[in-house]
Structures are given as C-alpha cells and as structure tokens.
C-alpha atoms as a PDB file:
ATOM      1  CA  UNK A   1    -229.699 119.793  37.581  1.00  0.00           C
ATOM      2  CA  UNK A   2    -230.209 119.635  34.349  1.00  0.00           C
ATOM      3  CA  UNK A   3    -226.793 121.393  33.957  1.00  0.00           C
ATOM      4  CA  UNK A   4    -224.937 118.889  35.606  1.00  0.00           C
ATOM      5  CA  UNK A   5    -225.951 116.498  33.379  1.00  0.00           C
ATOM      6  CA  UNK A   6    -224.593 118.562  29.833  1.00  0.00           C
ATOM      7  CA  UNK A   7    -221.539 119.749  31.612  1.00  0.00           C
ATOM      8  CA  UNK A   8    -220.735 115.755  32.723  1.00  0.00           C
ATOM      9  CA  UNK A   9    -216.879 115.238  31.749  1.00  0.00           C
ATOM     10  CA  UNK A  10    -215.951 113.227  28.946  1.00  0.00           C
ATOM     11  CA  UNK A  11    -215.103 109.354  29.684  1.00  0.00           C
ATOM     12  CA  UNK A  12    -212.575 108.884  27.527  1.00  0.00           C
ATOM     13  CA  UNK A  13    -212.428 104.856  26.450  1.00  0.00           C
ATOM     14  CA  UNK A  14    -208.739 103.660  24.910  1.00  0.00           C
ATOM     15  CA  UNK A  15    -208.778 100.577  23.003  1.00  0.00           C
ATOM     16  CA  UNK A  16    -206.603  97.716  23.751  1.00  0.00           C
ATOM     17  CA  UNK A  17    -204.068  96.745  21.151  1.00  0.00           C
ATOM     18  CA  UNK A  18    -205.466  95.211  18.063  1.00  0.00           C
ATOM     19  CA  UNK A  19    -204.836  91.338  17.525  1.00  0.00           C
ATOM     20  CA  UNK A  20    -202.364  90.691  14.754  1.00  0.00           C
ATOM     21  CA  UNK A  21    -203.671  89.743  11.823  1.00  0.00           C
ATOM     22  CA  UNK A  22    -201.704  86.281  11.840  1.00  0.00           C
ATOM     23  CA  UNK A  23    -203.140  85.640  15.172  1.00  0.00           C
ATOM     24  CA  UNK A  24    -206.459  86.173  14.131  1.00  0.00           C
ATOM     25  CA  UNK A  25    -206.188  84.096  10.627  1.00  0.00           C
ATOM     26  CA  UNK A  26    -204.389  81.101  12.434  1.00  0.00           C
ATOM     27  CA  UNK A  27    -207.936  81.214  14.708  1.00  0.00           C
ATOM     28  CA  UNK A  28    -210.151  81.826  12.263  1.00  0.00           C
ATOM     29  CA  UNK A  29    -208.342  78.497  10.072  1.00  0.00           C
ATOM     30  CA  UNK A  30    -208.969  76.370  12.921  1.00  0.00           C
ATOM     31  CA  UNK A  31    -212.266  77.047  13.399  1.00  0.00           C
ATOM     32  CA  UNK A  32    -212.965  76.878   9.970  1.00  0.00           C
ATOM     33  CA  UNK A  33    -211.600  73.656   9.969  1.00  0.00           C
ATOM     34  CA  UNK A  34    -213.583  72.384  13.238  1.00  0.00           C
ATOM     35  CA  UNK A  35    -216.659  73.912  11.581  1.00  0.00           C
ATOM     36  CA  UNK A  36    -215.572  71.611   8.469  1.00  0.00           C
ATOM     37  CA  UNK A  37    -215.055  68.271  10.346  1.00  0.00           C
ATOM     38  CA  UNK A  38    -218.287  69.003  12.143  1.00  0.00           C
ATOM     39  CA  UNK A  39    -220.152  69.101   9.237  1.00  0.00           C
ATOM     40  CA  UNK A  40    -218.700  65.871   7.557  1.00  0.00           C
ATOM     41  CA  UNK A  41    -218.150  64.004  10.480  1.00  0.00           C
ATOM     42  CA  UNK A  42    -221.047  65.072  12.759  1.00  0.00           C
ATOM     43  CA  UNK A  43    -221.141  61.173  14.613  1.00  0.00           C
ATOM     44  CA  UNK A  44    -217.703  60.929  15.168  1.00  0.00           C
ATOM     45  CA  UNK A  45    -217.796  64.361  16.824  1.00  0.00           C
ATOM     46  CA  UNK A  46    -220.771  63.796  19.163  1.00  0.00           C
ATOM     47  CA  UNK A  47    -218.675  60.720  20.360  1.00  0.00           C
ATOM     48  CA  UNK A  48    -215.487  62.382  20.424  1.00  0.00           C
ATOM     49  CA  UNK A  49    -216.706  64.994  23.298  1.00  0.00           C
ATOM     50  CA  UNK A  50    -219.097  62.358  24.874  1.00  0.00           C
ATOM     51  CA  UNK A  51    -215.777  60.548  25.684  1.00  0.00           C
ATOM     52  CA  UNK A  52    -213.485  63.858  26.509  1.00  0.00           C
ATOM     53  CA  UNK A  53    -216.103  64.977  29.115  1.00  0.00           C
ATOM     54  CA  UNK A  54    -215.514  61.425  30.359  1.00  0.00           C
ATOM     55  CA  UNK A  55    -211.975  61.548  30.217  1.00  0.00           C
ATOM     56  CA  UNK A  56    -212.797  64.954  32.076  1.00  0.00           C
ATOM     57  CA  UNK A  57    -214.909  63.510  34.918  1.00  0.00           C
ATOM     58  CA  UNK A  58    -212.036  60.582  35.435  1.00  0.00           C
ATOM     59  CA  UNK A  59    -209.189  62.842  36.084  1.00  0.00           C
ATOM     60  CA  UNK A  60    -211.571  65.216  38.226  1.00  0.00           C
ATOM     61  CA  UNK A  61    -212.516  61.774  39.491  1.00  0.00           C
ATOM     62  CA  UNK A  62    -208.652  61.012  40.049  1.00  0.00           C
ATOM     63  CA  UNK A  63    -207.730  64.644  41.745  1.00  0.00           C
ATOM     64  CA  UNK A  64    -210.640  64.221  44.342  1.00  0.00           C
ATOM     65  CA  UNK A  65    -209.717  60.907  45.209  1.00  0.00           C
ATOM     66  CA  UNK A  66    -205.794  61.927  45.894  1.00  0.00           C
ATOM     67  CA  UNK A  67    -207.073  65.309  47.574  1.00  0.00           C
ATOM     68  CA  UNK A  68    -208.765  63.422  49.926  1.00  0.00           C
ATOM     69  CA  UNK A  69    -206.161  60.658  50.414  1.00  0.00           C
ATOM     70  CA  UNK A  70    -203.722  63.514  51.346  1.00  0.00           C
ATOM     71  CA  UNK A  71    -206.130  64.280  54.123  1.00  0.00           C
ATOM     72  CA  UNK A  72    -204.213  63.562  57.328  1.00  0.00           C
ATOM     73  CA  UNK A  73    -207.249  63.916  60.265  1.00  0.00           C
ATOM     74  CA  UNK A  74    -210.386  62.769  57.602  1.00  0.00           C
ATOM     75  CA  UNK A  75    -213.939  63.607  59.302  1.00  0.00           C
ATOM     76  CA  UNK A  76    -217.177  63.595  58.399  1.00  0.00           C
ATOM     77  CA  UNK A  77    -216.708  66.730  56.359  1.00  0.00           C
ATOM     78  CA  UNK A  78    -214.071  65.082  53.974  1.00  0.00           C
ATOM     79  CA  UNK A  79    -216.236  62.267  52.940  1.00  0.00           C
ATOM     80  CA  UNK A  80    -217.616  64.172  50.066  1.00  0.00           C
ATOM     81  CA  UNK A  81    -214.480  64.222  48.379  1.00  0.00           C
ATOM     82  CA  UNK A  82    -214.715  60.296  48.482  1.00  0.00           C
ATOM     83  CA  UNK A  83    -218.370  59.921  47.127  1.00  0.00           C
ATOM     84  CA  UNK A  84    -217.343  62.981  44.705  1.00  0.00           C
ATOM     85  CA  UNK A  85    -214.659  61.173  43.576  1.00  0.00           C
ATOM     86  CA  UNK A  86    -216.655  57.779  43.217  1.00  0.00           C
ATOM     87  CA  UNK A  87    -219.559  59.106  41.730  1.00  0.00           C
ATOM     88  CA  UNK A  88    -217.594  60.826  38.956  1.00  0.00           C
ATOM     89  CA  UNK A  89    -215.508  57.982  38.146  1.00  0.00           C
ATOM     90  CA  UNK A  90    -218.431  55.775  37.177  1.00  0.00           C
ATOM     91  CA  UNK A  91    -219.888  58.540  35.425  1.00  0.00           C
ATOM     92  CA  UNK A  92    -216.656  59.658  33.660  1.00  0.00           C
ATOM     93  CA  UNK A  93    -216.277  55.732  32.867  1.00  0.00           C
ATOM     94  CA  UNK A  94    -219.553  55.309  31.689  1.00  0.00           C
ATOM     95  CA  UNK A  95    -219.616  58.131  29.074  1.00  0.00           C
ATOM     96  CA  UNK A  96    -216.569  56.803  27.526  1.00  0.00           C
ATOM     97  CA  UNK A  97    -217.761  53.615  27.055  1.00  0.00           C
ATOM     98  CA  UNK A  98    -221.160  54.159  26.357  1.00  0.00           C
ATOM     99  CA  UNK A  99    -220.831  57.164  24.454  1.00  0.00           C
ATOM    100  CA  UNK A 100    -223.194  55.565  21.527  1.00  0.00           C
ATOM    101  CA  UNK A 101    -225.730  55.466  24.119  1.00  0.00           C
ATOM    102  CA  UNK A 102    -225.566  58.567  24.784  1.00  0.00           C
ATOM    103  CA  UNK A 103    -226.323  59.965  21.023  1.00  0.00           C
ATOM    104  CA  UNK A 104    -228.851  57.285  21.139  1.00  0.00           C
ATOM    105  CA  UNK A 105    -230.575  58.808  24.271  1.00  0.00           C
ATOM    106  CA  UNK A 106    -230.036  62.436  22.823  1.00  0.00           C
ATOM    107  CA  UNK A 107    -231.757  61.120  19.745  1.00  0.00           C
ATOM    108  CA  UNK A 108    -234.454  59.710  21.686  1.00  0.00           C
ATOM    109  CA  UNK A 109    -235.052  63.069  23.664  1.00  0.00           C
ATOM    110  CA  UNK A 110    -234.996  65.192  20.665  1.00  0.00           C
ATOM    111  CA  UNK A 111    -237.255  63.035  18.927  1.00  0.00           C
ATOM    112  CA  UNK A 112    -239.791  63.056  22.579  1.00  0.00           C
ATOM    113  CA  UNK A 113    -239.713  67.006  21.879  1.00  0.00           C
ATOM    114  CA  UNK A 114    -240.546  66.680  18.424  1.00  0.00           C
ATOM    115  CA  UNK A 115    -243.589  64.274  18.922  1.00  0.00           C
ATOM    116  CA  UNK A 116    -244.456  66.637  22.380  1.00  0.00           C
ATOM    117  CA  UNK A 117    -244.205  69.754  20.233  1.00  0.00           C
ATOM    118  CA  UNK A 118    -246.282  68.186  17.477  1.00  0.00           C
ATOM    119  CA  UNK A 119    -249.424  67.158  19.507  1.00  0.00           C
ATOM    120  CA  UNK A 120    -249.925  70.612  20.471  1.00  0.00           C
ATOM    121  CA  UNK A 121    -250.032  71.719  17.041  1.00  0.00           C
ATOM    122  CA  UNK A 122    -252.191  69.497  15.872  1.00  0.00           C
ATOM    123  CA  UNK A 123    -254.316  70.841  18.781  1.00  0.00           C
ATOM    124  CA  UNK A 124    -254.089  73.665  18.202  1.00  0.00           C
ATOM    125  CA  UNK A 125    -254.834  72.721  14.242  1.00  0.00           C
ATOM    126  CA  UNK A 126    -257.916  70.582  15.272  1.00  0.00           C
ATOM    127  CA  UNK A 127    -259.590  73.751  17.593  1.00  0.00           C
ATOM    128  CA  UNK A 128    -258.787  75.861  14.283  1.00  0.00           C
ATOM    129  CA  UNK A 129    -261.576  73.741  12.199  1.00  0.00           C
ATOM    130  CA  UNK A 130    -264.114  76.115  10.656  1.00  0.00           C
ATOM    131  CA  UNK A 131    -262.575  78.691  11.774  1.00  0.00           C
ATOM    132  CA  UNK A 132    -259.672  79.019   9.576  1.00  0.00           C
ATOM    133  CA  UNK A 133    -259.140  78.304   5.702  1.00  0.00           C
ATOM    134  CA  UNK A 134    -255.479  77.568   7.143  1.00  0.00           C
ATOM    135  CA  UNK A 135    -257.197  74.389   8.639  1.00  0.00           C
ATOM    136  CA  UNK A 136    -256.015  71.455   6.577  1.00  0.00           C
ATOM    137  CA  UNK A 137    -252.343  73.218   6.026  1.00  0.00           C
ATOM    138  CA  UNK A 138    -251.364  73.356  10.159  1.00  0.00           C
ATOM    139  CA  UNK A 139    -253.276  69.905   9.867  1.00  0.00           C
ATOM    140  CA  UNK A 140    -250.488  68.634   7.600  1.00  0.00           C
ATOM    141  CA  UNK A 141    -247.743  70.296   9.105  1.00  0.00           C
ATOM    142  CA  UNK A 142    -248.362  69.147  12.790  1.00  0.00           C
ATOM    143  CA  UNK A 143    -248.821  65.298  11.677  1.00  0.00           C
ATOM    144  CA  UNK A 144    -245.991  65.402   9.475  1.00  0.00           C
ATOM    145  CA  UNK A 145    -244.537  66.513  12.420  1.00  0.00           C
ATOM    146  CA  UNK A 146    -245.521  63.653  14.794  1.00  0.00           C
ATOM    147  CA  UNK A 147    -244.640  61.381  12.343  1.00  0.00           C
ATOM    148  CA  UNK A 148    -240.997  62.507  12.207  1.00  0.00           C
ATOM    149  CA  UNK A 149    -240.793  62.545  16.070  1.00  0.00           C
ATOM    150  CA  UNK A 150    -241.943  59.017  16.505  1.00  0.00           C
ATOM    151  CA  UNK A 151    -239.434  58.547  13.821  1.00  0.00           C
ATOM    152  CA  UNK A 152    -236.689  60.072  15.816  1.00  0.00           C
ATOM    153  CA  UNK A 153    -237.712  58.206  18.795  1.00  0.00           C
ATOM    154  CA  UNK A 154    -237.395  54.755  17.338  1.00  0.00           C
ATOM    155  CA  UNK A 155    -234.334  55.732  15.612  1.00  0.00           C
ATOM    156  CA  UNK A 156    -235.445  55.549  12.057  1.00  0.00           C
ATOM    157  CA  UNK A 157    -234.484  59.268  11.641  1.00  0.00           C
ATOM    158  CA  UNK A 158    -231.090  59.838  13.342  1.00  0.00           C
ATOM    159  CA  UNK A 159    -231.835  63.602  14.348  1.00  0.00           C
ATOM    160  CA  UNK A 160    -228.515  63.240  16.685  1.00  0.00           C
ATOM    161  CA  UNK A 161    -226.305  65.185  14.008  1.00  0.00           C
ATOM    162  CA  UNK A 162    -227.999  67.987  12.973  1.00  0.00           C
ATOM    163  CA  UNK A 163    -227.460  70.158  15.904  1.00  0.00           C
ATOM    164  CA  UNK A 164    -223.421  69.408  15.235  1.00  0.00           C
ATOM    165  CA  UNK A 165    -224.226  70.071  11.594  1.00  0.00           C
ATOM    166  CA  UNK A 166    -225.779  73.560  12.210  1.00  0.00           C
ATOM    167  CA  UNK A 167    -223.354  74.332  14.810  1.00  0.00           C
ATOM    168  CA  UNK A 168    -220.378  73.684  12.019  1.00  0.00           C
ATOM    169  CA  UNK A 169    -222.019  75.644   9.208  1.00  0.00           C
ATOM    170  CA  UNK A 170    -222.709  78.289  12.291  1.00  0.00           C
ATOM    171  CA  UNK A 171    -218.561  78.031  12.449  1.00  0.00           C
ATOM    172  CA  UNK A 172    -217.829  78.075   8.786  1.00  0.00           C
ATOM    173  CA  UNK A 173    -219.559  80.875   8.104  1.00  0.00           C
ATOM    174  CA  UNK A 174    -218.338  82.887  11.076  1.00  0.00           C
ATOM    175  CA  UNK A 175    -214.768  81.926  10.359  1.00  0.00           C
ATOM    176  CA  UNK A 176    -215.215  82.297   6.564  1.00  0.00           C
ATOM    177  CA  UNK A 177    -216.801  85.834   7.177  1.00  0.00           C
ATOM    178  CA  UNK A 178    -214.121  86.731   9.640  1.00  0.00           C
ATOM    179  CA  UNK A 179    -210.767  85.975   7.160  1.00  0.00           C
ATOM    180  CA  UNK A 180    -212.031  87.942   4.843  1.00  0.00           C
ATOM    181  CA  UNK A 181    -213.404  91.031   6.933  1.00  0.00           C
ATOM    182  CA  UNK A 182    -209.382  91.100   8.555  1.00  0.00           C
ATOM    183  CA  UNK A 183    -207.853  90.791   5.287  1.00  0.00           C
ATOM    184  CA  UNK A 184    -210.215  93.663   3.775  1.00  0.00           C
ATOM    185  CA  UNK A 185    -209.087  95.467   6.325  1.00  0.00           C
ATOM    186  CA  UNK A 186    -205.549  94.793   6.050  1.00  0.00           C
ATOM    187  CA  UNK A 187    -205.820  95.863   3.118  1.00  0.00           C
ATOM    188  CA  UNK A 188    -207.337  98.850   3.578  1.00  0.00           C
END
C-alpha cells in the first residue's frame, strides 16, 4: 500500500496566462485611488453606498414589480413578487433618503458594542482586585473604555468613519505594495 502511495503519478498544474502588467497597474491605480478618497472623505463614502444599495433595492424593487405584472394567470404563488417588490421599494427609498440616519444608527451600534465590551472588562478588572498588581491599569483601560462608548452612543465621538478609514489605508497599502511588486518584477 504503501507503494501505491510513492509511485502516485505526477499532477501536473499549468498556470493560466499572466495578467498584463498594464492591466494590473490600471487596477491597482484605482484602488489606490478609492483607498485615497476613503481615507479623506470617509462621510461622504458611507453615504455614497448607503444610497447605491438604495438605488439597488429600487431597481430590484422595479424588476419584481414588472416580473410580476407580466404574469398573465397571477395566483397565490405570485404574490410574493408584489410584497417583494413593495417591501424593497420602501426600503430602497428609505436608505437614500435617510442615509444620515443610517451612519447615525451605525454610530450608535458601534458605540452600544463599545460600552457592552467595556463593562465586561471592567468586570473582569474589578474580580482582578488583590489579585493582580495589573489591577488599577485594566481598571483604567476598561472605564476609559465605557466612557468612549457612551461617547459614541450620544454622538459626541463620531466612530462612523473609522472602519472606512482602516478599510482605505487597508487599500492603499495593498495597492501601493502591489505597483511596485509588478513593476519589480517587470523589471526583473
């Protein structure tokens, strides 16, 4: 048995085609340039998808509602198209013109984690008394913590961007990294 196994055949694996290098620039530019407006313009991007997944819902919205116009005998098992159609219509308007609500409730939830998070530590920090010398520091930590997640939750710290932030440094880097591994390589 043990044979078989070192006289298996060789699996030989071909590689596709390698992406030209002007393809992979042109991609890495944009992205470098998404990852750029995300980190300047964090807000305005948050908004600008809130409203394109509306705009996205509407014309899903739209395509129901004709699919089950179309419908020439409608039963009972068509009607879902209708309330589909509804229900993402008034969702699909609401996100576009509500969108500020929206960051407003993400801020809100992030900041309910934060604060959530936070009591546990300082928990956790409380049982440690006596028991630690590390005591006072999780102490600290955890109500500096609860303090920011109240904060967040009464929108005194707008905690809404950073995710886009990190997300377009994530972006920059990754694009920045990527130019200049294909052009060593080019070059190579």
């Amino acid at each position: 048995m043990a044979e078989e196994i070192i006289k298996a055949k060789k699996i030989e694996v071909k590689s596709k085609k390698s992406t030209p290098l002007y393809v992979t620039l042109i991609i890495d530019a944009v992205m470098l340039v998404i990852g750029v407006c995300m980190c300047i313009w964090a807000d305005k991007v948050v908004d600008t998808i809130v409203k394109a997944i509306g705009a996205v819902c509407v014309v899903y919205a739209v395509f129901n509602l004709v699919q089950y116009l179309r419908t020439e005998n409608r039963s009972n098992k068509d009607l879902p198209l209708l309330i589909t159609a509804i229900a993402l219509a008034i969702a699909g308007v609401f996100l576009i013109v509500q969108s500020g609500l929206v960051n407003s409730i993400v801020t809100i939830i992030i900041g309910a984690l934060i604060t959530l998070i936070s009591i546990f530590h300082l928990q956790d920090a409380l049982n440690m008394k006596g028991k630690s010398s590390k005591y006072s520091y999780a102490l600290i930590t955890s109500v500096i913590g609860l303090v920011c997640g109240v904060c967040c939750m009464f929108g005194l710290i707008l905690a809404q961007g950073i995710p886009i932030i990190l997300i377009g440094i994530a972006l920059i880097i990754f694009a920045a990294s990527d130019i200049f591994g294909a052009i060593s390589l080019k070059l190579k």
